[in-house]
Protein backbone atom coordinates (compact mmCIF):
# COMPACT_ATOMS: atom_id res chain seq x y z
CA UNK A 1 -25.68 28.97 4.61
CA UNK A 2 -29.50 28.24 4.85
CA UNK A 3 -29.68 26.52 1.75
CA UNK A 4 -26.44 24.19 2.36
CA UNK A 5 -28.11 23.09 5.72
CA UNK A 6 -31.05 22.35 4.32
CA UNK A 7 -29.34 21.07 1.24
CA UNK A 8 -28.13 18.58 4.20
CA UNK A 9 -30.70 17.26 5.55
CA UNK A 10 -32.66 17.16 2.62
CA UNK A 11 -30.11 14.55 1.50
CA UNK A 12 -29.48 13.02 4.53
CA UNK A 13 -33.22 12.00 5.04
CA UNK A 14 -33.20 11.03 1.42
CA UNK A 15 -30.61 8.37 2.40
CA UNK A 16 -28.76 9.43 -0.57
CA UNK A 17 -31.65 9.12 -3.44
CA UNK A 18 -30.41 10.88 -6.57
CA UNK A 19 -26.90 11.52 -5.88
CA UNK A 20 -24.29 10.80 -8.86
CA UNK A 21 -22.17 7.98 -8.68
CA UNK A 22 -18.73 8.46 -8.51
CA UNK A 23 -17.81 5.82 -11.16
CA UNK A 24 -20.07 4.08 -13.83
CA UNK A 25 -20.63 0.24 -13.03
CA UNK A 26 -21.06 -1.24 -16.68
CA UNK A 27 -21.50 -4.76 -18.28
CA UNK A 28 -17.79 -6.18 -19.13
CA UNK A 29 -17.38 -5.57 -22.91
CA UNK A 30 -16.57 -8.45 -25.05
CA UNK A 31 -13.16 -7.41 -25.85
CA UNK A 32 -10.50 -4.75 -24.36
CA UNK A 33 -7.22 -3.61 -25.17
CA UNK A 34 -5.87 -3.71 -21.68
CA UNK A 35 -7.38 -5.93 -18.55
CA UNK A 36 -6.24 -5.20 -15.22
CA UNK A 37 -7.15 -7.77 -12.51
CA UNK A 38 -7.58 -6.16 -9.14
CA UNK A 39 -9.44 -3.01 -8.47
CA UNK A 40 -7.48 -2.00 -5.39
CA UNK A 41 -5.29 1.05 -5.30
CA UNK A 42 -2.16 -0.42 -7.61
CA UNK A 43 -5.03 -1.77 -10.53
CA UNK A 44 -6.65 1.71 -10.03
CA UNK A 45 -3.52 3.98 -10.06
CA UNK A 46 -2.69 1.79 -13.40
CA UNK A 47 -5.86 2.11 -14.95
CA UNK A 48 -5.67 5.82 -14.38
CA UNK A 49 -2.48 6.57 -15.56
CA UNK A 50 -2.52 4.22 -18.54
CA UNK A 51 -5.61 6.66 -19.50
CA UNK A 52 -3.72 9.67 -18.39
CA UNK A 53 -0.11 9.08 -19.26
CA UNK A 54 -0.23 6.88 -22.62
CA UNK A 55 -3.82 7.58 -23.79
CA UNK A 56 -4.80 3.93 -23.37
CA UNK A 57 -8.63 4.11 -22.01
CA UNK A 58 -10.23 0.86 -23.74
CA UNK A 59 -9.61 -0.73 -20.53
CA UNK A 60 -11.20 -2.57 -17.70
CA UNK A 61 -10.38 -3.53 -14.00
CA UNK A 62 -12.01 -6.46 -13.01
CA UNK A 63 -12.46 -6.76 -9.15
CA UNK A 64 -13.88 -10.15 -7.56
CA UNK A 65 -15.71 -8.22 -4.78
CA UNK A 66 -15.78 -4.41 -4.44
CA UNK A 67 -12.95 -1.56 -4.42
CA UNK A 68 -10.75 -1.38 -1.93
CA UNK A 69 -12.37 -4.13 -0.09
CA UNK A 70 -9.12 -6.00 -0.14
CA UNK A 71 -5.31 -4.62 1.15
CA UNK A 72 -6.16 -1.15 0.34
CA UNK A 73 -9.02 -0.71 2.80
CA UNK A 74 -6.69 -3.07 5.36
CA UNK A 75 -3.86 -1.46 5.82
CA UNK A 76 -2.58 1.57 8.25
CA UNK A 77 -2.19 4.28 5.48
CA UNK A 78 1.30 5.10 6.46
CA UNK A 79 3.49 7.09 3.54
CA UNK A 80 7.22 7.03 3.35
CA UNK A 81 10.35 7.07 1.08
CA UNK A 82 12.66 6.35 3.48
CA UNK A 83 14.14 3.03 1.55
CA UNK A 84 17.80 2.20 1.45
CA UNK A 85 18.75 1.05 -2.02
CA UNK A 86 18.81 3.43 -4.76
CA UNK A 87 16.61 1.19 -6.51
CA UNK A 88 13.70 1.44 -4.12
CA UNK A 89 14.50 5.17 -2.85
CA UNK A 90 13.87 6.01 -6.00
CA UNK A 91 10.62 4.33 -6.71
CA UNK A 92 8.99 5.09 -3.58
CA UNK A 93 9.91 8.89 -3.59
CA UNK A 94 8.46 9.01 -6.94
CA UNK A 95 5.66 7.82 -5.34
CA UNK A 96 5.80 10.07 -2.83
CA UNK A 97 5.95 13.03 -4.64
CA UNK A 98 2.51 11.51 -6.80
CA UNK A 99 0.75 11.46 -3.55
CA UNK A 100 1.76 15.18 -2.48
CA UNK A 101 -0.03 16.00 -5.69
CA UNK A 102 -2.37 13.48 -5.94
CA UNK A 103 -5.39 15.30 -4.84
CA UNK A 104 -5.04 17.92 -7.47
CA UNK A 105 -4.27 15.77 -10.15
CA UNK A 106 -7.56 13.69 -9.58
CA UNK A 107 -9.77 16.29 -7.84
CA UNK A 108 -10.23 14.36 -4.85
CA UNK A 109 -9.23 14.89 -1.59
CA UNK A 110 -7.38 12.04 -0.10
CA UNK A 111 -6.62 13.25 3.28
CA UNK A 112 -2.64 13.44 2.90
CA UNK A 113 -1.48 14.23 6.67
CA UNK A 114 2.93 14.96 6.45
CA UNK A 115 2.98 14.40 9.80
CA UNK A 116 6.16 12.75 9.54
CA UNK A 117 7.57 9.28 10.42
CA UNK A 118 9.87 8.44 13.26
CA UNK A 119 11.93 4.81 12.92
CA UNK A 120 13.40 4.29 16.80
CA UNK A 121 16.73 3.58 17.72
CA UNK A 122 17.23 1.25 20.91
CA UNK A 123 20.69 0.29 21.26
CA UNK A 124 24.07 0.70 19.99
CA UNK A 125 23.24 -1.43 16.60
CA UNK A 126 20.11 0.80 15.79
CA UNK A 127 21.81 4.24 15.58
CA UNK A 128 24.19 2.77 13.78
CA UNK A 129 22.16 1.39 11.51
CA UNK A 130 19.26 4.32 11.20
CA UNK A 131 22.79 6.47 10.40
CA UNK A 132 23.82 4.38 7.62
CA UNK A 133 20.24 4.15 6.31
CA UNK A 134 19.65 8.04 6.56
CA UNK A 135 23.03 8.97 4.49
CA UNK A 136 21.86 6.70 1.92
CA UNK A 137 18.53 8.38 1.57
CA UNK A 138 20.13 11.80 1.99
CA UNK A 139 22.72 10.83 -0.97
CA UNK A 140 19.41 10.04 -3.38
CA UNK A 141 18.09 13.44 -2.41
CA UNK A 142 15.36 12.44 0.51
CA UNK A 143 14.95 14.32 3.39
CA UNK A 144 16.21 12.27 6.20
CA UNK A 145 17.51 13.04 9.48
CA UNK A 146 18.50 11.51 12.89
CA UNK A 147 17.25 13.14 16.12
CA UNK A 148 19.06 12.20 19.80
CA UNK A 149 16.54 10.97 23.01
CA UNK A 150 15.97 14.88 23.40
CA UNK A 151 14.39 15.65 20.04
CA UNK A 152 12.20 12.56 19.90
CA UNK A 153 10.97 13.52 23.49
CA UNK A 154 10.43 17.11 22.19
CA UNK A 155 8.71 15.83 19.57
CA UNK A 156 6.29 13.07 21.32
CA UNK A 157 6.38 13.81 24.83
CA UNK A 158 4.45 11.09 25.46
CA UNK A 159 6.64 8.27 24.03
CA UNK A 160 8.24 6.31 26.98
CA UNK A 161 12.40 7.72 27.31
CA UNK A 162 13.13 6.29 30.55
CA UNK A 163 17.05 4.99 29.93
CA UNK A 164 15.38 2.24 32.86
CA UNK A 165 12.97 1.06 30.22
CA UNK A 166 13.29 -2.09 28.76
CA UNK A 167 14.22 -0.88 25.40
CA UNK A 168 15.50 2.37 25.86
CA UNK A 169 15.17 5.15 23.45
CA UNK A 170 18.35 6.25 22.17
CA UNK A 171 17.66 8.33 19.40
CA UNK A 172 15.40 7.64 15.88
CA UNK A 173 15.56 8.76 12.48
CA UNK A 174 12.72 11.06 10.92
CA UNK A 175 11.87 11.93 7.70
CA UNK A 176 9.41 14.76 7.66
CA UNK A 177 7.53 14.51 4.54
CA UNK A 178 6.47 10.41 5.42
CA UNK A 179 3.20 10.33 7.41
CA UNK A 180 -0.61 8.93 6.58
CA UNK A 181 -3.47 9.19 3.66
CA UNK A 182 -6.84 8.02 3.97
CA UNK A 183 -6.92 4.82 2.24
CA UNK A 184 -10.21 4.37 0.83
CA UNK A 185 -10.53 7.68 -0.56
CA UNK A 186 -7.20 6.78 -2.62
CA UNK A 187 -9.22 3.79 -3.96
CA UNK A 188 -12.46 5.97 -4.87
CA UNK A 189 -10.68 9.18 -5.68
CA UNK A 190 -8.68 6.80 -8.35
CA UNK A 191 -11.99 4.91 -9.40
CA UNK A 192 -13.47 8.15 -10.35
CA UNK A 193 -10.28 10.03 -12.17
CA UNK A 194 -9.89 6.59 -14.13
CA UNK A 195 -13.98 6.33 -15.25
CA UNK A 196 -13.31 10.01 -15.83
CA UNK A 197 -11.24 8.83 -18.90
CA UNK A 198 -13.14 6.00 -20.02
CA UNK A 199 -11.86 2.96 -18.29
CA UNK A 200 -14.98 0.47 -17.45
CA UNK A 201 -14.59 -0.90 -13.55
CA UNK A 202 -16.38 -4.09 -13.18
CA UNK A 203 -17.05 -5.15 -9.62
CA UNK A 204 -18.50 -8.92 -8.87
CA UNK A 205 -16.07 -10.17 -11.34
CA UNK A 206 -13.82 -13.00 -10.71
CA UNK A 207 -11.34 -13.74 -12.83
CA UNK A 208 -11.24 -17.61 -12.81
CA UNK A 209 -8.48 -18.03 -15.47
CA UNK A 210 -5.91 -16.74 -18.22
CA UNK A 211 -6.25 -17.66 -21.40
CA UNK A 212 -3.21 -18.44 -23.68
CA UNK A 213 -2.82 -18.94 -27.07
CA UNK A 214 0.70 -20.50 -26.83
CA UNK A 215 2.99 -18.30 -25.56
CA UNK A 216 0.76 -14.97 -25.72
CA UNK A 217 -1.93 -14.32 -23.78
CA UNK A 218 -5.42 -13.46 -25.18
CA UNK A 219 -7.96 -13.14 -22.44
CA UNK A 220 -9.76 -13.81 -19.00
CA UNK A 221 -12.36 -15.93 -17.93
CA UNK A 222 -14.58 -14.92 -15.01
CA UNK A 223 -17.58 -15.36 -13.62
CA UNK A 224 -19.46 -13.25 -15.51
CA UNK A 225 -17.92 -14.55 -18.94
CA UNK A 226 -14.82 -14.77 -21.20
CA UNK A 227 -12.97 -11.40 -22.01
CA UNK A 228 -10.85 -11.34 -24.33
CA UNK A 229 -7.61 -8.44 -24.07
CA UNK A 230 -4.31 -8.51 -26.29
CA UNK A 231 -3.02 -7.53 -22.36
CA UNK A 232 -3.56 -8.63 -19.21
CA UNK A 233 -2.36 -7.32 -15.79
CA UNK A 234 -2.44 -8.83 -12.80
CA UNK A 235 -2.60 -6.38 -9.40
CA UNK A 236 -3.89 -8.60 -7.15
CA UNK A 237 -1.86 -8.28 -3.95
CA UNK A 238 -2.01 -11.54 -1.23
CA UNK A 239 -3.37 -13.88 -4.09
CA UNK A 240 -0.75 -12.91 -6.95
CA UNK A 241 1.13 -16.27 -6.85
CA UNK A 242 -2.53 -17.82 -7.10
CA UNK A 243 -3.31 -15.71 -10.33
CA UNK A 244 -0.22 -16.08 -12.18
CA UNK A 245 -0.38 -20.20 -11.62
CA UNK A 246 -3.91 -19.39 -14.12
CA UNK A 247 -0.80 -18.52 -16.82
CA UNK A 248 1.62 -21.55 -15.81
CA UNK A 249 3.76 -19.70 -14.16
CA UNK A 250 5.14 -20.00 -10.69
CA UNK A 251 6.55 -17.05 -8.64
CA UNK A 252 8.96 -16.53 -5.69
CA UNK A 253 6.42 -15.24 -3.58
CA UNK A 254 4.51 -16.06 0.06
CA UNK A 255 1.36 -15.37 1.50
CA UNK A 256 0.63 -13.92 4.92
CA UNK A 257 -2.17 -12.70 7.13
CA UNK A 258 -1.07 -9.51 8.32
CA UNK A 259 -3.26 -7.83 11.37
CA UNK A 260 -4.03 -4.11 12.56
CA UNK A 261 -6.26 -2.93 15.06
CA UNK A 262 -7.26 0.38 16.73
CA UNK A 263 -8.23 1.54 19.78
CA UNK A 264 -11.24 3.47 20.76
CA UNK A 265 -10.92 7.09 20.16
CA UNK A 266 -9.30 9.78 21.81
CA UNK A 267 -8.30 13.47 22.13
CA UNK A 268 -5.17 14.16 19.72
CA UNK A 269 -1.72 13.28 22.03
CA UNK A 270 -0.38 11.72 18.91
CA UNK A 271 0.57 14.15 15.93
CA UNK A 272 3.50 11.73 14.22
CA UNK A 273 3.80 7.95 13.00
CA UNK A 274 6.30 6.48 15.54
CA UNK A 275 7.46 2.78 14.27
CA UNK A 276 9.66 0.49 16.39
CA UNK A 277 11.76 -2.45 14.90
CA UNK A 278 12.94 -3.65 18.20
CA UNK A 279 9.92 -3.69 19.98
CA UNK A 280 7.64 -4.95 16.37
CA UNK A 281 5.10 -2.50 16.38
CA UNK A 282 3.92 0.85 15.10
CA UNK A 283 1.39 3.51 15.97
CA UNK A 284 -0.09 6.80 14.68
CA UNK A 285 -3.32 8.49 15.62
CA UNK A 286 -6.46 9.03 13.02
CA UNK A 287 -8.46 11.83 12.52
CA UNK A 288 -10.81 10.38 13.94
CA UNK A 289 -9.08 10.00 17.32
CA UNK A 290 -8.24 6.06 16.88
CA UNK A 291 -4.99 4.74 17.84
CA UNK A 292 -4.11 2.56 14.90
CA UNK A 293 -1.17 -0.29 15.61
CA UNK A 294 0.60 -2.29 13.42
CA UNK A 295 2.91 -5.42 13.96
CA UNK A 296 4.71 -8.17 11.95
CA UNK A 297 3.38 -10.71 9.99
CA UNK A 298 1.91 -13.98 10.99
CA UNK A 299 4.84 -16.53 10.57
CA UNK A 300 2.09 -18.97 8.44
CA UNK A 301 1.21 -19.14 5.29
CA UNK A 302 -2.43 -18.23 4.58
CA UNK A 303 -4.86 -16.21 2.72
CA UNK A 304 -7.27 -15.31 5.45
CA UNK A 305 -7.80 -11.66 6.10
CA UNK A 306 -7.77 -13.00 9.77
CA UNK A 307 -4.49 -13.66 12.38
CA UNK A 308 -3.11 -14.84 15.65
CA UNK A 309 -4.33 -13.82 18.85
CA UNK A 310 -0.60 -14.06 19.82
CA UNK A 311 0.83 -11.24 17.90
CA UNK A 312 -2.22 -8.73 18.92
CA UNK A 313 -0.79 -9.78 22.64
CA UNK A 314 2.84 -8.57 21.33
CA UNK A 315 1.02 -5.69 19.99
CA UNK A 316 -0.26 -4.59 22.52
CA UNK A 317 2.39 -5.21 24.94
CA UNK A 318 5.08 -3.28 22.76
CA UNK A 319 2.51 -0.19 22.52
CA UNK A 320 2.46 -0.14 26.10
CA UNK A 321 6.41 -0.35 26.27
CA UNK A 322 6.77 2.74 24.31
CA UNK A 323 3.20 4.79 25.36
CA UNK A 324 2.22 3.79 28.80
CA UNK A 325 -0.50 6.27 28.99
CA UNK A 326 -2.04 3.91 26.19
CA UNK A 327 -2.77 1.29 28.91
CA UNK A 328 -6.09 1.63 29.93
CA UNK A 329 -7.27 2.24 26.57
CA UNK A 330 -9.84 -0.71 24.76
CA UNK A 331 -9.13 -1.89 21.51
CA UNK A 332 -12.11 -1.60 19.84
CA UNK A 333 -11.82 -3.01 16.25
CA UNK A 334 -9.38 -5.71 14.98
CA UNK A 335 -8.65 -6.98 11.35
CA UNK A 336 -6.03 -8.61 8.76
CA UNK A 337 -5.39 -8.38 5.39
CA UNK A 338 -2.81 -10.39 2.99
CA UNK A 339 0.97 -9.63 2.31
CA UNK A 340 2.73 -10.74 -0.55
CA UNK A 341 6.43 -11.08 0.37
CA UNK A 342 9.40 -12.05 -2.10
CA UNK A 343 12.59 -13.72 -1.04
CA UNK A 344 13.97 -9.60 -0.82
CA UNK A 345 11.38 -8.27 0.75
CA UNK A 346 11.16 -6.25 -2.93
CA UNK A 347 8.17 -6.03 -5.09
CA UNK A 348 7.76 -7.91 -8.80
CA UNK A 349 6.79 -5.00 -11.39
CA UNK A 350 7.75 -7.03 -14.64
CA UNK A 351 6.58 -8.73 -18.00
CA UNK A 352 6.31 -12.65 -17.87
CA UNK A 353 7.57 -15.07 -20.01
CA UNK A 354 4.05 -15.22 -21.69
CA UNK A 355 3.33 -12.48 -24.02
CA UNK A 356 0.74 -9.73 -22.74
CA UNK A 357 1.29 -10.70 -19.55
CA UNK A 358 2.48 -8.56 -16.51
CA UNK A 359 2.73 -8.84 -12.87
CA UNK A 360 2.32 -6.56 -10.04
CA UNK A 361 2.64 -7.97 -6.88
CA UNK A 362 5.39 -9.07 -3.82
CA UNK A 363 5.30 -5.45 -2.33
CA UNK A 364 5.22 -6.93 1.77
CA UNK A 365 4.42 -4.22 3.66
CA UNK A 366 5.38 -1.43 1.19
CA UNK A 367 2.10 -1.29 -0.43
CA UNK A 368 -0.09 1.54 0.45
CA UNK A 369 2.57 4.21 0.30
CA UNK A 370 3.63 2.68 -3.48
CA UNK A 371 0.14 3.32 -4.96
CA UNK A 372 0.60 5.85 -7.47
CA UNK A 373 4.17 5.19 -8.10
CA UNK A 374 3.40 1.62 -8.89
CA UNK A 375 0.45 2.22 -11.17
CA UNK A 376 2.48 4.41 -12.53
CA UNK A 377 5.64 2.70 -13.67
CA UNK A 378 2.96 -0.31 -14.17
CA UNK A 379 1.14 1.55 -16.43
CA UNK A 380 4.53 2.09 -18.75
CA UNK A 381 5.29 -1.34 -18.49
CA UNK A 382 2.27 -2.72 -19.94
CA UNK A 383 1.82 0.65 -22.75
CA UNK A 384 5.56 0.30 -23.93
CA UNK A 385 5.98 -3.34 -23.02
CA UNK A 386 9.31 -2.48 -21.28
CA UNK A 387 9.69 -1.12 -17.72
CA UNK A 388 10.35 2.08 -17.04
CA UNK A 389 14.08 2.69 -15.53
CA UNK A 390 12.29 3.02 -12.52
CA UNK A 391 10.97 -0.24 -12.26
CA UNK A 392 13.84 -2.13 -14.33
CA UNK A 393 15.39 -3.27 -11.12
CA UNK A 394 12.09 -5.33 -9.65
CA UNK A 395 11.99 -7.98 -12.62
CA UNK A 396 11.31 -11.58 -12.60
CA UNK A 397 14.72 -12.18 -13.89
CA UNK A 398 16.77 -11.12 -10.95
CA UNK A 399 15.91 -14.42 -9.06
CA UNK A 400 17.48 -15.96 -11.60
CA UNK A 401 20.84 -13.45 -12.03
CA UNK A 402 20.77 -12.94 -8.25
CA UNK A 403 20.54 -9.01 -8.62
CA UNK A 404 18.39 -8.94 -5.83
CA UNK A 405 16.93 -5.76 -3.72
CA UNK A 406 17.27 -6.63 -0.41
CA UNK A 407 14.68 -4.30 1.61
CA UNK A 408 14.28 -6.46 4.45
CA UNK A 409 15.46 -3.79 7.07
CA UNK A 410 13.24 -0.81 5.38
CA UNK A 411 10.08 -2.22 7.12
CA UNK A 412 8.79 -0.73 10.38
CA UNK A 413 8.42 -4.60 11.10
CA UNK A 414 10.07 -7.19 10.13
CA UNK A 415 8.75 -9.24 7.15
């Protein structure tokens, strides 16, 4: 015990001097087999299990600024499976089930919390609705359930139940395994596992355009220099559209700021994620004692990792609706990060029309608790150059069939 304290400060005064990195940062390589574009948790979780899963490790993620500094360190680190289709139930519970092992597999602890997720019902139309929704998860095998006004007061006593509030609680649905993972431990845990087996991640590095040779693709250019890859990837959530225009091709897709905030910190009165269509906002408590609140998107286009004071008003005000105790508390920190949203509110995990090209992208407000399910089926895609069956659903083609995926109502908030 001696030695680990001292160990401690030792390093602590040392302001880190001498400790390992986690991950290598090398020179980009002339040539790869396999360049993924985006070094958040999706271009990660690919990287890794392309290494892992197909024994594909001449590879390199190219990041413009540093890991995680985009979606994956803005989001609220909420996990859930809780989708209605079978196409997406499937998906995310896959993805779920990556993350309940995902700290063995990569020897990293992520901070997985199952502290379950609550979805509110406030009238008539919600339990209906919540009841529909949970015996379609049920029927895929996902643990689902719907409580009455008693249970969810049992269960957060300090959630507002008054039948003389404004939107009364009338019941919710829970599913016990959803709840939160620390986000930027995702990204480095990933970084590491992924160097681990040889991939090369290559911060500073923006990819300014896709080369073609005709129809195939045959490299990147970025700012530190051409690199050419028989395959190319592109994981770059809010600026996907952006990087696919590089190939010539246009997607169905829309950017949006999308804020969070928290509050300052707290004792634990919190010990569940409790989401709220009705009222548009969502809440769970860190380890750290921060409330951290979610709404809906900013109704304008934009790629600023910035919003609206207007929707941090509705915020704010719907928090207070459902947790009046919460009104004296300040918010102390407020930020935004960038949703890509398709027409059904369904992600794009698909090949392109240009050969060596793939696209990851359009997940909305479903990306965080996809990670590892989406690197994974990503990573198939691009080894096997088909999709897996669990991602043959979220093609490019289906805007064109109209065998669409229509999630729209599987957000906490609208989107």
């Amino acid at each position: 015990m001696k030695y680990s304290i001292f160990s401690l400060v030792r390093n602590a005064l040392g302001y880190h001097e001498g400790w390992p990195r986690a991950w290598r940062s090398p020179d980009p390589k002339p040539e790869y087999d396999v360049v993924i574009v985006g070094g958040g948790g999706h271009g990660l979780a690919t990287a890794y299990y392309l290494a892992k899963e197909h024994g594909i490790t001449n590879v390199a993620v190219l990041e413009k600024g540093w890991l995680g500094g985009g979606n994956t360190g803005r989001n609220t680190t909420i996990i859930r499976s809780n989708y209605l289709w079978d196409e997406s139930a499937h998906l995310y519970e896959h993805s779920l089930k990556l993350y309940e092992g995902l700290s063995q597999d990569i020897n990293y602890n992520i901070m997985l919390s199952q502290r379950g997720v609550l979805n509110l019902a406030h009238n008539l139309h919600d339990l209906r609705e919540l009841s529909r929704r949970v015996n379609a998860i049920r029927l895929n095998g996902i643990d689902s359930e719907i409580l009455d006004t008693a249970q969810v007061k049992a269960m957060v006593p300090i959630l507002n139940a008054s039948q003389q509030s404004r939107y009364p609680v009338l019941g919710a649905s829970l599913q016990k395994r959803g709840g939160v993972a620390r986000h930027d431990a995702v990204a480095w845990g990933l970084a590491r596992a992924a160097d681990a087996r040889g991939v090369d991640i290559i911060q500073q590095c923006e990819v300014t355009g896709i080369v073609r040779d005709g129809g195939k693709v045959t490299g990147v250019e970025t700012t530190r220099g051409l690199i050419r890859a028989g395959k190319v990837g592109i994981v770059t959530a809010g600026h996907t559209s952006v990087l696919a225009a590089m190939a010539g091709i246009r997607l169905p897709i829309e950017s949006h700021p999308l804020q969070a905030l928290v509050s300052e910190p707290i004792k634990p009165v919190l010990h569940t994620v409790v989401m709220s269509n009705a009222v548009h906002a969502y809440v769970s408590q860190s380890d750290r004692g921060e409330l951290v609140m979610g709404a809906g998107i900013d109704g304008y286009n934009g790629y600023s990792q910035r919003g609206s004071i207007p929707v941090i008003e509705h915020m704010l005000a719907s928090i207070v609706e459902l947790f009046p105790i919460f009104s004296r508390l300040r918010m102390m920190r407020q930020w935004g990060g960038i949703v890509d949203t398709c027409p059904d509110a369904s992600p794009i995990i698909s090949k392109t029309p240009v050969d060596g090209l793939y696209i990851n992208g359009g997940w909305g407000t479903g990306g965080f608790k996809a990670t590892p399910g989406s690197g994974w089926v990503f990573a198939h895609t691009i080894a096997q150059d088909r999709p897996h069956a669990l991602n043959a659903a979220f093609n490019l083609d289906r805007f064109t069939s109209g065998a669409l995926v229509d999630e729209h109502g599987a957000a906490a908030v609208a989107h």
